[in-house]
Protein backbone atom coordinates (compact mmCIF):
# COMPACT_ATOMS: atom_id res chain seq x y z
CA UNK A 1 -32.01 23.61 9.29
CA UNK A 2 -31.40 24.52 12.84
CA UNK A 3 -34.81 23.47 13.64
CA UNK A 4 -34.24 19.96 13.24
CA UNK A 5 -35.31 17.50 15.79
CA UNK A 6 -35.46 13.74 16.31
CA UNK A 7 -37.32 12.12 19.27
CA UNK A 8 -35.77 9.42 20.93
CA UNK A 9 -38.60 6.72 22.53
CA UNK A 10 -37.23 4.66 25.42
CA UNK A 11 -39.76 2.06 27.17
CA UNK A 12 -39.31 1.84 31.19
CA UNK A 13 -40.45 -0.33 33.23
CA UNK A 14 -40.25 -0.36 37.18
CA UNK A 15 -39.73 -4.24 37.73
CA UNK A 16 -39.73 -3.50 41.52
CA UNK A 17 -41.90 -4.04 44.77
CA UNK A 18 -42.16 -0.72 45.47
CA UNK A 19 -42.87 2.92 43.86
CA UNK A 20 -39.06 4.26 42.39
CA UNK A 21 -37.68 7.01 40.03
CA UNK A 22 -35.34 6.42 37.08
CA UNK A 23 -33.55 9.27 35.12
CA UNK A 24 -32.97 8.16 31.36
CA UNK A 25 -30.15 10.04 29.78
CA UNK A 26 -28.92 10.58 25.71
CA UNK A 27 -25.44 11.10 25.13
CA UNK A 28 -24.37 11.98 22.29
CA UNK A 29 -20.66 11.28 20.45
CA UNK A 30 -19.26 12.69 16.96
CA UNK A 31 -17.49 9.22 15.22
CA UNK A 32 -14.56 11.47 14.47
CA UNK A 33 -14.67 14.96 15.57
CA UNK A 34 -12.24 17.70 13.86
CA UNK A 35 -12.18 19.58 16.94
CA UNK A 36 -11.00 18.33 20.55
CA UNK A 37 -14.65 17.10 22.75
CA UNK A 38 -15.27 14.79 25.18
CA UNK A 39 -16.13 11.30 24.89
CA UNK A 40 -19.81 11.55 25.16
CA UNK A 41 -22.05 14.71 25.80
CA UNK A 42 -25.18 14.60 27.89
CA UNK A 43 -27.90 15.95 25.44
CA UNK A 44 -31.02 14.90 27.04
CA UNK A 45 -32.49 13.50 30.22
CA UNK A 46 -35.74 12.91 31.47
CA UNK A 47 -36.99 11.90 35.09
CA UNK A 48 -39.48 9.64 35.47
CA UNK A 49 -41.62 7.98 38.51
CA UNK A 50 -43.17 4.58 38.18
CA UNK A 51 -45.28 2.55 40.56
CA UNK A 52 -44.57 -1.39 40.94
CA UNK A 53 -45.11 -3.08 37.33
CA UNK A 54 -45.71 0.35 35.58
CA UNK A 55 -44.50 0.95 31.94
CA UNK A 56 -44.55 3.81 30.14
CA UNK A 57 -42.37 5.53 27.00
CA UNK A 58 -40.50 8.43 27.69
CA UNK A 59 -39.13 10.31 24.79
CA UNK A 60 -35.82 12.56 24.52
CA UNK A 61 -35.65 15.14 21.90
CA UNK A 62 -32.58 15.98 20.53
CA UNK A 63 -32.30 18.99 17.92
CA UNK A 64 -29.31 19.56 15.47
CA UNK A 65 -28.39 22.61 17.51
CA UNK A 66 -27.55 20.51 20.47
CA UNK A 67 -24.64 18.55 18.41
CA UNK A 68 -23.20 22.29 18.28
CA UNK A 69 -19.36 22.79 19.74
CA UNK A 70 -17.57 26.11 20.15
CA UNK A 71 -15.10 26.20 17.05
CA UNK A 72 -12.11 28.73 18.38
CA UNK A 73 -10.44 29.04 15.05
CA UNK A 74 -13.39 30.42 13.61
CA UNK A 75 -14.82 32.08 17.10
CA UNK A 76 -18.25 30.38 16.34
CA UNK A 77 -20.55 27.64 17.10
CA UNK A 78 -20.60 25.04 14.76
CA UNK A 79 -22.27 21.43 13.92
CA UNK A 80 -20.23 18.97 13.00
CA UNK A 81 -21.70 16.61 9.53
CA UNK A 82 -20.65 12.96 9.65
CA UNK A 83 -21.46 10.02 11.85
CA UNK A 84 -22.44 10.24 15.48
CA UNK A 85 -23.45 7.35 18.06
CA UNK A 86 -26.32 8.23 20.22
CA UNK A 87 -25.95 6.32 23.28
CA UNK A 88 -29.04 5.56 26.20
CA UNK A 89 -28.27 5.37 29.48
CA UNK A 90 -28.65 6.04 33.11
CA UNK A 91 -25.34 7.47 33.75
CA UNK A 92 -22.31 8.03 31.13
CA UNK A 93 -21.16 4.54 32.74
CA UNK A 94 -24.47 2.37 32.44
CA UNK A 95 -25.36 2.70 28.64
CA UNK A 96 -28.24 0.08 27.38
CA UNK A 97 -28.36 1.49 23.99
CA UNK A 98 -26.60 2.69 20.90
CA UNK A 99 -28.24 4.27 17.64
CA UNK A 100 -26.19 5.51 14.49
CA UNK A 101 -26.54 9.36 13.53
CA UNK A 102 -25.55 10.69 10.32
CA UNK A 103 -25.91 14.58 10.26
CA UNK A 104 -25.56 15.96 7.28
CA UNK A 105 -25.92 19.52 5.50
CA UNK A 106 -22.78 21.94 4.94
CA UNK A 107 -19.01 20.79 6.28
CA UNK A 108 -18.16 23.31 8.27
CA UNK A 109 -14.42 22.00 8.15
CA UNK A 110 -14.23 21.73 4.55
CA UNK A 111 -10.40 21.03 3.35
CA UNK A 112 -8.45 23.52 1.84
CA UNK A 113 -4.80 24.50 1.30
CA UNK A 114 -4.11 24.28 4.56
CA UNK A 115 -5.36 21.34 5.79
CA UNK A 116 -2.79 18.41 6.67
CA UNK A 117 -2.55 15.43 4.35
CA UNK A 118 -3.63 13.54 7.21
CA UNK A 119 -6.87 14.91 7.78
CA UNK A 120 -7.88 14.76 4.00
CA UNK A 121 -6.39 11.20 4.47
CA UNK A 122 -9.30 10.54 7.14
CA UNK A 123 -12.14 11.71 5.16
CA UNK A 124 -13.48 9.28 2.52
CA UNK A 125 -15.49 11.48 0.54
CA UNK A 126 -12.36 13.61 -0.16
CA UNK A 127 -10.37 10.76 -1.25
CA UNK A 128 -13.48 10.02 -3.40
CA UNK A 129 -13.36 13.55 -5.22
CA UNK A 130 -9.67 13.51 -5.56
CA UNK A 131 -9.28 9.98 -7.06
CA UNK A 132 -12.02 11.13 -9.49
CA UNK A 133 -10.55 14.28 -10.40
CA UNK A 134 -6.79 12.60 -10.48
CA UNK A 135 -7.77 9.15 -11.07
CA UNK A 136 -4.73 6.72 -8.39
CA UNK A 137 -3.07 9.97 -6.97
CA UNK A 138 -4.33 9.06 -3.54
CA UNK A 139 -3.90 6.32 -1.51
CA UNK A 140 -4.24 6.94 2.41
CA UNK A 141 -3.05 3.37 3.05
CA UNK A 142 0.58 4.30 1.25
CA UNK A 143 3.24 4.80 3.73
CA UNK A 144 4.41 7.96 2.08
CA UNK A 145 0.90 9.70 3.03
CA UNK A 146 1.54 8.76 6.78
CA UNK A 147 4.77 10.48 6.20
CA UNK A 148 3.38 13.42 4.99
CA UNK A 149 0.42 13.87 7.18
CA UNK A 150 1.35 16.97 8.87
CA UNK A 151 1.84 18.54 5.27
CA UNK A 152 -0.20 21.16 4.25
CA UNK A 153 -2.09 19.99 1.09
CA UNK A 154 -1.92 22.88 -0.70
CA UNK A 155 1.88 22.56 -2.29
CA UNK A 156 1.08 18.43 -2.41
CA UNK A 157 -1.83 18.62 -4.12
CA UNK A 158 -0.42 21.78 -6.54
CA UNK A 159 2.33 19.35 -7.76
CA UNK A 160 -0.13 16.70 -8.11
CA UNK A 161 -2.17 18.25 -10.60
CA UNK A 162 0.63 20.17 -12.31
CA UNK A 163 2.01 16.21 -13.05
CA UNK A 164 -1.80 15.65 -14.25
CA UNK A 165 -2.01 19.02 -16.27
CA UNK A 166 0.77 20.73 -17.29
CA UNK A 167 -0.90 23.55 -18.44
CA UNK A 168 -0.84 26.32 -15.82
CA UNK A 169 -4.15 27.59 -16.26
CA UNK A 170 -6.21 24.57 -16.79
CA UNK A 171 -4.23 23.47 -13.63
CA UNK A 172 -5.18 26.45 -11.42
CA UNK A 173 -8.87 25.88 -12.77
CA UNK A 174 -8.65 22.04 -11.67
CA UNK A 175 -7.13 23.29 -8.46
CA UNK A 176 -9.89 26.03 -7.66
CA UNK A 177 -12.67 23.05 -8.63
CA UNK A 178 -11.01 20.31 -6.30
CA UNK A 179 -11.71 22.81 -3.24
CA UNK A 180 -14.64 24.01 -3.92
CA UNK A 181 -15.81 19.95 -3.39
CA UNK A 182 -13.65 19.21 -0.70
């Protein structure tokens, strides 16, 4: 859901002589993003003031709809599923902390026919579904796929399963099955 949140806890302490003000900042980075994004995004901040010795937790919220990016194929907002790193800072250069993200739900850049070889390549859970369905067709560490990688996988994967099933129709079936998981 949209709704989703996760709160972030940071301890602070002001190990100082005198009375100061620290702004604690969550960036936020997709592992490997389909579409083109910065490094790091900014996705939370808080300011706090703390007197000589003082501790206290402040706590950044973070909710699924701030992962979001502007897809312009599709003239949307979407959020990306996969692995993010969640990084704690006070600036984009002074980082103190990393956590692991996995968001999950629906892909909004599921594969189809035309997708590249070398995207499918560089998602593991499509290899996964293809090797099942056509048990040592793939291999993303063969040379030929690096070849290929700007291929669409529609035609690849067509003459792939035609070689597996030679019937037409059973083919087209498998065909229409392997997409609707990838």
């Amino acid at each position: 859901p949209r709704d989703e949140t996760l709160t972030v806890p940071v301890e602070v302490t002001n190990t100082g002589s005198r009375p100061g003000s620290q702004v604690i900042q969550l960036y936020a980075a997709e592992r490997q993003p389909e579409l083109l994004r910065p490094a790091q995004e900014l996705r939370a901040f808080a300011k706090v003031t703390l007197q000589p010795g003082e501790t206290c937790t402040v706590e950044l919220t973070l909710r699924r709809a701030d992962l979001a990016c502007y897809d312009p194929r599709r003239g949307a907002w979407v959020t990306p599923v996969g692995a993010y790193v969640l990084r704690l800072g006070t600036s984009s250069a002074d980082i103190f902390a990393e956590l692991d993200l996995t968001v999950a739900g629906p892909n909004p850049f599921a594969l189809g026919p035309d997708s590249t070889l070398g995207k499918l390549c560089r998602r593991p859970d499509a290899i996964a579904v293809l090797n099942r369905h056509l048990p040592g067709m793939i291999d993303p560490n063969n040379s030929m796929m690096t070849m290929l990688a700007d291929r669409s996988i529609g035609p690849l994967l067509g003459g792939m399963v035609i070689r597996f099933q030679p019937d037409a129709v059973k083919a087209a079936a498998l065909l229409e099955e392997l997409y609707k998981e990838l």
